[in-house]
N, C-alpha and C. Protein backbone atom coordinates (compact mmCIF):
# COMPACT_ATOMS: atom_id res chain seq x y z
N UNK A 1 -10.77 -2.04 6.92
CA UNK A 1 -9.86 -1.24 6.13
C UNK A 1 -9.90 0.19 6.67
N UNK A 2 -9.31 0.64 6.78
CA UNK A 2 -8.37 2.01 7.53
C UNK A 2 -9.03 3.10 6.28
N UNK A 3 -9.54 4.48 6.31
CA UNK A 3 -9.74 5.63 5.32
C UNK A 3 -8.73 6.56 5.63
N UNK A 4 -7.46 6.25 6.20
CA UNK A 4 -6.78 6.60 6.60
C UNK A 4 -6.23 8.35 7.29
N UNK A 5 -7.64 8.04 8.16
CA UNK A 5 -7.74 9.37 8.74
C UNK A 5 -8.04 9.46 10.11
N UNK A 6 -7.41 7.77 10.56
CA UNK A 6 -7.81 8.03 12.00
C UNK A 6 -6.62 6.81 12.32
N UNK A 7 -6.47 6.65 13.84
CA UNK A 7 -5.14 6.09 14.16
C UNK A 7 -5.64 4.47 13.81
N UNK A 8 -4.44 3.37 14.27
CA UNK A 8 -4.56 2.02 13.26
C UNK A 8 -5.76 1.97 14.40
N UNK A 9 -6.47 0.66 13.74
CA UNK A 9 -7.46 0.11 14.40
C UNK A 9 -7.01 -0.74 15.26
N UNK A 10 -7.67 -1.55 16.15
CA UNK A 10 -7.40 -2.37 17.06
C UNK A 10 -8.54 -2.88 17.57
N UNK A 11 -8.41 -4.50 18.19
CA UNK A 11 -9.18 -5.56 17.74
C UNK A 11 -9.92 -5.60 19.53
N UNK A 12 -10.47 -5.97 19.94
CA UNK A 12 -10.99 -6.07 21.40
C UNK A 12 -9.88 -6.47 22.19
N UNK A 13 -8.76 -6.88 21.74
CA UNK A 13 -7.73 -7.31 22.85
C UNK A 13 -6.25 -5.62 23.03
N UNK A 14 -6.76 -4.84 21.93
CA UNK A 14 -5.74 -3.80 22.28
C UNK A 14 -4.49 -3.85 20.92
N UNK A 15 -4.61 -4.88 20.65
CA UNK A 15 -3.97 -5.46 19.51
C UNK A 15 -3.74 -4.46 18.01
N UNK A 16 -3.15 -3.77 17.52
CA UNK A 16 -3.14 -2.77 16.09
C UNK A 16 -3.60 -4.09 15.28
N UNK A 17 -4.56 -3.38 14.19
CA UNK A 17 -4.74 -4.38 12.90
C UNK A 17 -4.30 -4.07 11.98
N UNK A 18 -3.26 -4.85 11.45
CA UNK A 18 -2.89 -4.43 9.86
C UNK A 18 -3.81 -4.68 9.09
N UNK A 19 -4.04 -3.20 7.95
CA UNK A 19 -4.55 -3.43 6.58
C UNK A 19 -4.59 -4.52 5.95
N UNK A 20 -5.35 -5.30 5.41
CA UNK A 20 -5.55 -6.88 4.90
C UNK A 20 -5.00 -6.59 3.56
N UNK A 21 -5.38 -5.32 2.82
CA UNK A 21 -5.32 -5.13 1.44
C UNK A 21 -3.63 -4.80 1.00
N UNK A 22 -3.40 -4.25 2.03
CA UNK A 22 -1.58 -3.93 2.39
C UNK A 22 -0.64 -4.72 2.42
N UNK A 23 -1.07 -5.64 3.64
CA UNK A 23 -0.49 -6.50 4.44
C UNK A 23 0.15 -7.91 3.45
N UNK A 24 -0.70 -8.57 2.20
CA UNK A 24 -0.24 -8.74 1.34
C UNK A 24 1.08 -8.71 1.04
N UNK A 25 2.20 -9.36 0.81
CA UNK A 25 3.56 -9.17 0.95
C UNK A 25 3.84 -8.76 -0.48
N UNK A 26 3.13 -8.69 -1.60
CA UNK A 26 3.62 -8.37 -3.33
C UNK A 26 2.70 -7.38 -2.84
N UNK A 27 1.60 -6.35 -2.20
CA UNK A 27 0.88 -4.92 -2.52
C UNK A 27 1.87 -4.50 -1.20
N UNK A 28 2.66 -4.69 -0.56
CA UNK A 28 3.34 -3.95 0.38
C UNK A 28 4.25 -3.63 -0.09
N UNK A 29 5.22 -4.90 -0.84
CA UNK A 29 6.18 -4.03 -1.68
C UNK A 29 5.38 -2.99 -2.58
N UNK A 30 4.64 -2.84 -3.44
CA UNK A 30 4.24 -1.89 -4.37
C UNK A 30 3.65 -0.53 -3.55
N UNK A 31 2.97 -0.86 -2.70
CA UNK A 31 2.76 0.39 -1.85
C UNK A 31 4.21 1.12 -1.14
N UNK A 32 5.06 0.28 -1.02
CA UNK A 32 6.20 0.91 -0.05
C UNK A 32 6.90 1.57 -1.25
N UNK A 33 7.21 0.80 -2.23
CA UNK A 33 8.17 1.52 -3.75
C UNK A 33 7.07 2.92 -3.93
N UNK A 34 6.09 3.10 -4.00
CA UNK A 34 4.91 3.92 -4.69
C UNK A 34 5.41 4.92 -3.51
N UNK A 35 5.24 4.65 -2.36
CA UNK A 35 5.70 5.94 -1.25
C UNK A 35 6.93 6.72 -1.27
N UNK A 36 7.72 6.32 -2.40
CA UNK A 36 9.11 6.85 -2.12
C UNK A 36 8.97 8.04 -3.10
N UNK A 37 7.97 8.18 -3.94
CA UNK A 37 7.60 9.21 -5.00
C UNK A 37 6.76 10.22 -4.23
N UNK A 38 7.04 11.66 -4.64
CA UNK A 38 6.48 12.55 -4.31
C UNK A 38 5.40 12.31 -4.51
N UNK A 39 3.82 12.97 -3.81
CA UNK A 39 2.79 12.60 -3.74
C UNK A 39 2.06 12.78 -5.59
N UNK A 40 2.09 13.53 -6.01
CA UNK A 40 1.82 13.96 -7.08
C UNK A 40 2.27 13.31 -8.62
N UNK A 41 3.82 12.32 -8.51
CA UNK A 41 4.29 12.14 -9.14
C UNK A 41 3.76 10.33 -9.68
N UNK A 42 3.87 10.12 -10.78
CA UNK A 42 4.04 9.07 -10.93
C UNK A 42 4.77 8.19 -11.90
N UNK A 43 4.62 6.90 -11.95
CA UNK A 43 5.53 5.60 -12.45
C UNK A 43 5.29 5.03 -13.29
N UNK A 44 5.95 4.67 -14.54
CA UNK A 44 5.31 4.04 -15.57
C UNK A 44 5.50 2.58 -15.21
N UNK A 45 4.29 2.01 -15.37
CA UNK A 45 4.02 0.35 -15.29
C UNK A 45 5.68 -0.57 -15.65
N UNK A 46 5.85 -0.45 -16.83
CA UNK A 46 7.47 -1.15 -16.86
C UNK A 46 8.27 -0.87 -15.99
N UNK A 47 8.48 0.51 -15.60
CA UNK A 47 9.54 1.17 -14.64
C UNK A 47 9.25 0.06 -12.76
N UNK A 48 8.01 0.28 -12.44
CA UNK A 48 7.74 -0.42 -11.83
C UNK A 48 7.92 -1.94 -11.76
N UNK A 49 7.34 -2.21 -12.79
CA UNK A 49 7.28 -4.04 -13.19
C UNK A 49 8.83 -4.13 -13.17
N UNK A 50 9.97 -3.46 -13.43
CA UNK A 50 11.08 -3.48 -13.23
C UNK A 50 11.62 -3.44 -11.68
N UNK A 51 11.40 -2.48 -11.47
CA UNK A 51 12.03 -2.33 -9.61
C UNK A 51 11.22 -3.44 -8.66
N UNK A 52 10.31 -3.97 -8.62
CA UNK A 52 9.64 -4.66 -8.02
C UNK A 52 10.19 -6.50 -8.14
N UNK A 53 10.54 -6.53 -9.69
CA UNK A 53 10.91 -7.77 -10.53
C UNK A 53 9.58 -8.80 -10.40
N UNK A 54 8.18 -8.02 -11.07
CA UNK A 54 7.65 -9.05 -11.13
C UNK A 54 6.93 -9.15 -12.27
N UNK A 55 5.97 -10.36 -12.72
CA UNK A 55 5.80 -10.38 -14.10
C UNK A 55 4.26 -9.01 -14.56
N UNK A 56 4.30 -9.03 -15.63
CA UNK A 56 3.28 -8.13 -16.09
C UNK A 56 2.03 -8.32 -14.89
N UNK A 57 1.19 -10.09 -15.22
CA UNK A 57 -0.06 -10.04 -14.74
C UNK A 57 -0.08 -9.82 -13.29
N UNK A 58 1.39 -10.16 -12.46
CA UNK A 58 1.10 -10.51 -11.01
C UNK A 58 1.12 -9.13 -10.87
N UNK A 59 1.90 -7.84 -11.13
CA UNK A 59 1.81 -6.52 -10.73
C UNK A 59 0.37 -6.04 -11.00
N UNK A 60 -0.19 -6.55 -12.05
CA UNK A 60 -1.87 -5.86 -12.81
C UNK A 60 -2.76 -6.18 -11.80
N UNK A 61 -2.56 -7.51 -11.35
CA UNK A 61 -3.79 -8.20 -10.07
C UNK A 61 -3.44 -7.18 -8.79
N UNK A 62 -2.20 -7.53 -8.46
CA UNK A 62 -2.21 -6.34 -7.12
C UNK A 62 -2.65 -4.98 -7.31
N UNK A 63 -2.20 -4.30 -8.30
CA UNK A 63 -2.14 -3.21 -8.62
C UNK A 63 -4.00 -2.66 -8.74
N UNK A 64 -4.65 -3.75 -9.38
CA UNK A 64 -6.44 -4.12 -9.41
C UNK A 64 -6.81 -3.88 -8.14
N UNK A 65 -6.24 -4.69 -7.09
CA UNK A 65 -6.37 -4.86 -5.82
C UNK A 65 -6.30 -3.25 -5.11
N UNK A 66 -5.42 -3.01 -5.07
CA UNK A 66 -5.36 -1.57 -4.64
C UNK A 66 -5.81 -0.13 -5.15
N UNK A 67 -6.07 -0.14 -6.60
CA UNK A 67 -6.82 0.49 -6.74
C UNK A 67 -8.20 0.16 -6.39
N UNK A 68 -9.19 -0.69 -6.52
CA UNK A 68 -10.14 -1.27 -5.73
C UNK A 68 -10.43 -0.51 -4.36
N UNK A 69 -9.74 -0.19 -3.92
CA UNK A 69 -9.25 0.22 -2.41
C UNK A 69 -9.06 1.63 -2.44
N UNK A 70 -9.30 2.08 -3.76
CA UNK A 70 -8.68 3.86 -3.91
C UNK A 70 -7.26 4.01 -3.25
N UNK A 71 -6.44 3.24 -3.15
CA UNK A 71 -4.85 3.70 -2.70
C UNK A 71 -3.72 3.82 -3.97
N UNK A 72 -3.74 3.52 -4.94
CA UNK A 72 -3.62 3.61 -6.42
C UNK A 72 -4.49 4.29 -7.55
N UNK A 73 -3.97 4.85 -8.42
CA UNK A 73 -4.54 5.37 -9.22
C UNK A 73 -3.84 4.95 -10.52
N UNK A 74 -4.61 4.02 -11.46
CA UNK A 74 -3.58 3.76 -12.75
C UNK A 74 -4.30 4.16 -14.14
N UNK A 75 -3.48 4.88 -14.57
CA UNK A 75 -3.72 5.67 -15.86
C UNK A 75 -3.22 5.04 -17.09
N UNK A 76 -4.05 5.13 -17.95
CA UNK A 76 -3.76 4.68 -19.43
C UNK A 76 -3.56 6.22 -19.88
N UNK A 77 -2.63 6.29 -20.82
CA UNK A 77 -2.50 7.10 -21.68
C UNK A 77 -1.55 6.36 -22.79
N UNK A 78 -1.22 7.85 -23.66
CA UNK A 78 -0.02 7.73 -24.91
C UNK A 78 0.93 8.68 -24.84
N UNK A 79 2.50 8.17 -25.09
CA UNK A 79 3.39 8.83 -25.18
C UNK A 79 3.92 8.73 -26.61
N UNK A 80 3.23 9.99 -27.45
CA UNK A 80 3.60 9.63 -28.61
C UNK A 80 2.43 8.58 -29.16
N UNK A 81 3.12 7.78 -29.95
CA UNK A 81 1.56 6.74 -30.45
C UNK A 81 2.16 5.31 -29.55
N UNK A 82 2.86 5.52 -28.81
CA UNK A 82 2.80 4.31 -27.68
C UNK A 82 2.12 4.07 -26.70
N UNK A 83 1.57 3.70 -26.32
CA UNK A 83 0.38 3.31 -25.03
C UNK A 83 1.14 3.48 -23.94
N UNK A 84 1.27 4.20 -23.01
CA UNK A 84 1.49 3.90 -21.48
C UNK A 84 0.66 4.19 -20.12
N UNK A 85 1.04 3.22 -18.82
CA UNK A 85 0.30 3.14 -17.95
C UNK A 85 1.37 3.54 -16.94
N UNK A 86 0.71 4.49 -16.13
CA UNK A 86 0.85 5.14 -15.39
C UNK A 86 0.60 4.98 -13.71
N UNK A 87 0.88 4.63 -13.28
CA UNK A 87 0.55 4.83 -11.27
C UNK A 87 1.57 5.62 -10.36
N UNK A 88 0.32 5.71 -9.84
CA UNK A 88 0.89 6.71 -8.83
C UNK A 88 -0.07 6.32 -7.49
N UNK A 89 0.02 6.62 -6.27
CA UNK A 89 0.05 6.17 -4.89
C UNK A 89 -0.96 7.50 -4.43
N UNK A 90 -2.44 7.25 -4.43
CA UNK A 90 -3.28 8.59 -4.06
C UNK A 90 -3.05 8.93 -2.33
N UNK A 91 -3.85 10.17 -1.95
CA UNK A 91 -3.47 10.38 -0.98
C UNK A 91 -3.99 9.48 0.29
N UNK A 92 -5.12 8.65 -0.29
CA UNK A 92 -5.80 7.48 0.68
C UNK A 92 -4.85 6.42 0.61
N UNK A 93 -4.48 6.31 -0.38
CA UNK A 93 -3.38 5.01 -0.27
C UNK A 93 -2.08 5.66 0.67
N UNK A 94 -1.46 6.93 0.70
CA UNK A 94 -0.44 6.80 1.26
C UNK A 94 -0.80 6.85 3.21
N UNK A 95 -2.02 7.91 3.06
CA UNK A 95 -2.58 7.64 4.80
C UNK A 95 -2.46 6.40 5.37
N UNK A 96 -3.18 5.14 4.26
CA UNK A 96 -3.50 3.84 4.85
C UNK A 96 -1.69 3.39 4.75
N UNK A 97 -1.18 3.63 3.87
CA UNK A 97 -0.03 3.02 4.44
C UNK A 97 0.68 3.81 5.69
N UNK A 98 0.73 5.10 6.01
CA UNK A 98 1.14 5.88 7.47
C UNK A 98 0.42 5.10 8.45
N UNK A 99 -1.13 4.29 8.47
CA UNK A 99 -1.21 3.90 9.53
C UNK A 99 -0.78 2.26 9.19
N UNK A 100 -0.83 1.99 8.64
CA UNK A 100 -0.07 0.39 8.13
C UNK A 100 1.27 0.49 8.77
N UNK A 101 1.91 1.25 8.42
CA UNK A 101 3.32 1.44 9.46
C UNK A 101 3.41 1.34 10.47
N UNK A 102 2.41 2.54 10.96
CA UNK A 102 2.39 2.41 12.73
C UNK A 102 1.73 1.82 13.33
N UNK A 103 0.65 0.78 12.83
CA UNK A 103 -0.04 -0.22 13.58
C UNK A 103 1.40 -1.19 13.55
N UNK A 104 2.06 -1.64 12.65
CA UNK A 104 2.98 -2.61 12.54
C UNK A 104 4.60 -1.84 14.04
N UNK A 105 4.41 -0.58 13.83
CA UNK A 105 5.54 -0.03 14.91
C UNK A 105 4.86 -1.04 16.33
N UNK A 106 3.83 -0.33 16.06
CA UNK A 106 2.94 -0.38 17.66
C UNK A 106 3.37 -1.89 18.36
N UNK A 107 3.02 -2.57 17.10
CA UNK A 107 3.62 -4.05 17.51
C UNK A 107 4.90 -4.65 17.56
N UNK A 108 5.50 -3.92 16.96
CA UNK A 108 7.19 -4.27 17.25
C UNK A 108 7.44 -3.75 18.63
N UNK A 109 7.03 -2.68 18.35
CA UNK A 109 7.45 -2.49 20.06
C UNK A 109 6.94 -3.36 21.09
N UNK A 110 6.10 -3.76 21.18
CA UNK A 110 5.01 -4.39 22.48
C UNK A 110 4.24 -3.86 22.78
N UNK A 111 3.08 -3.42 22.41
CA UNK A 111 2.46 -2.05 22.71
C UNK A 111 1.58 -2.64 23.68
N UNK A 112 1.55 -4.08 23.63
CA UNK A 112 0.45 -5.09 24.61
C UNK A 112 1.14 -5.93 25.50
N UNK A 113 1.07 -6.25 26.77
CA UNK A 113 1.99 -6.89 27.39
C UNK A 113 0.74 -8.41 27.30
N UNK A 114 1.10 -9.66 26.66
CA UNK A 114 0.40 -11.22 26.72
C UNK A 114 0.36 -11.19 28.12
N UNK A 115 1.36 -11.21 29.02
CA UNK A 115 1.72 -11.71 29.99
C UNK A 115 0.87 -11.23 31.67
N UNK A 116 0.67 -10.24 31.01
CA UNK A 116 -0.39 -9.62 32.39
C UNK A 116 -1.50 -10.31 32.42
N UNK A 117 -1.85 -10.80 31.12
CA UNK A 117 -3.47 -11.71 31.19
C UNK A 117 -3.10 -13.17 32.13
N UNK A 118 -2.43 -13.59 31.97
CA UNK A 118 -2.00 -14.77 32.59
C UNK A 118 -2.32 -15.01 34.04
């Protein structure tokens, strides 16, 4: 896992490694929606559980998952005497996703030629 303060990793063959905790196709969407918010700002759990379209528990497990990871931060509070939960995308979570990106560029492009080993 990436502390996202140094370029993507890469495996003995030259290869970028995607984030395992990222890479996840339901915490990539939530990390990629979470990046579109100013760093500071954050999302109430429904608002989310809405744009994402997924059910309460499957957003709570990922959402577990990534905070786990310090790339999320989810807040309980009250608005009024209503309970709400809060996330927002810390600044380790958005690094690891800057290099989650560009390990994934690195490889779209070809950053490794297979074919020279041959």
């Amino acid at each position: 896992m990436t502390d996202g303060t140094r370029p993507p990793i890469e495996d003995g063959g030259g290869i970028p490694e995607l984030d395992p905790v990222i890479h996840a196709q339901a915490r990539l969407r939530v990390v990629s929606a979470l990046s579109t918010l100013r760093e500071a700002d954050r999302i109430a759990f429904p608002r989310l559980q809405d744009i994402l379209q997924m059910t309460a528990g499957n957003l709570s497990v990922h959402l577990r998952k990534l905070e786990d990871a310090g790339y999320v931060e989810v807040t309980k509070t009250h608005q009024g005497r209503t309970p709400a939960t809060l996330v927002r995308l810390t600044r380790r979570g958005r690094l690891a996703f800057e290099d989650y990106t560009a390990a994934l560029r690195a490889l779209l492009a070809g950053g490794t030629n297979l074919q020279e080993e041959s």
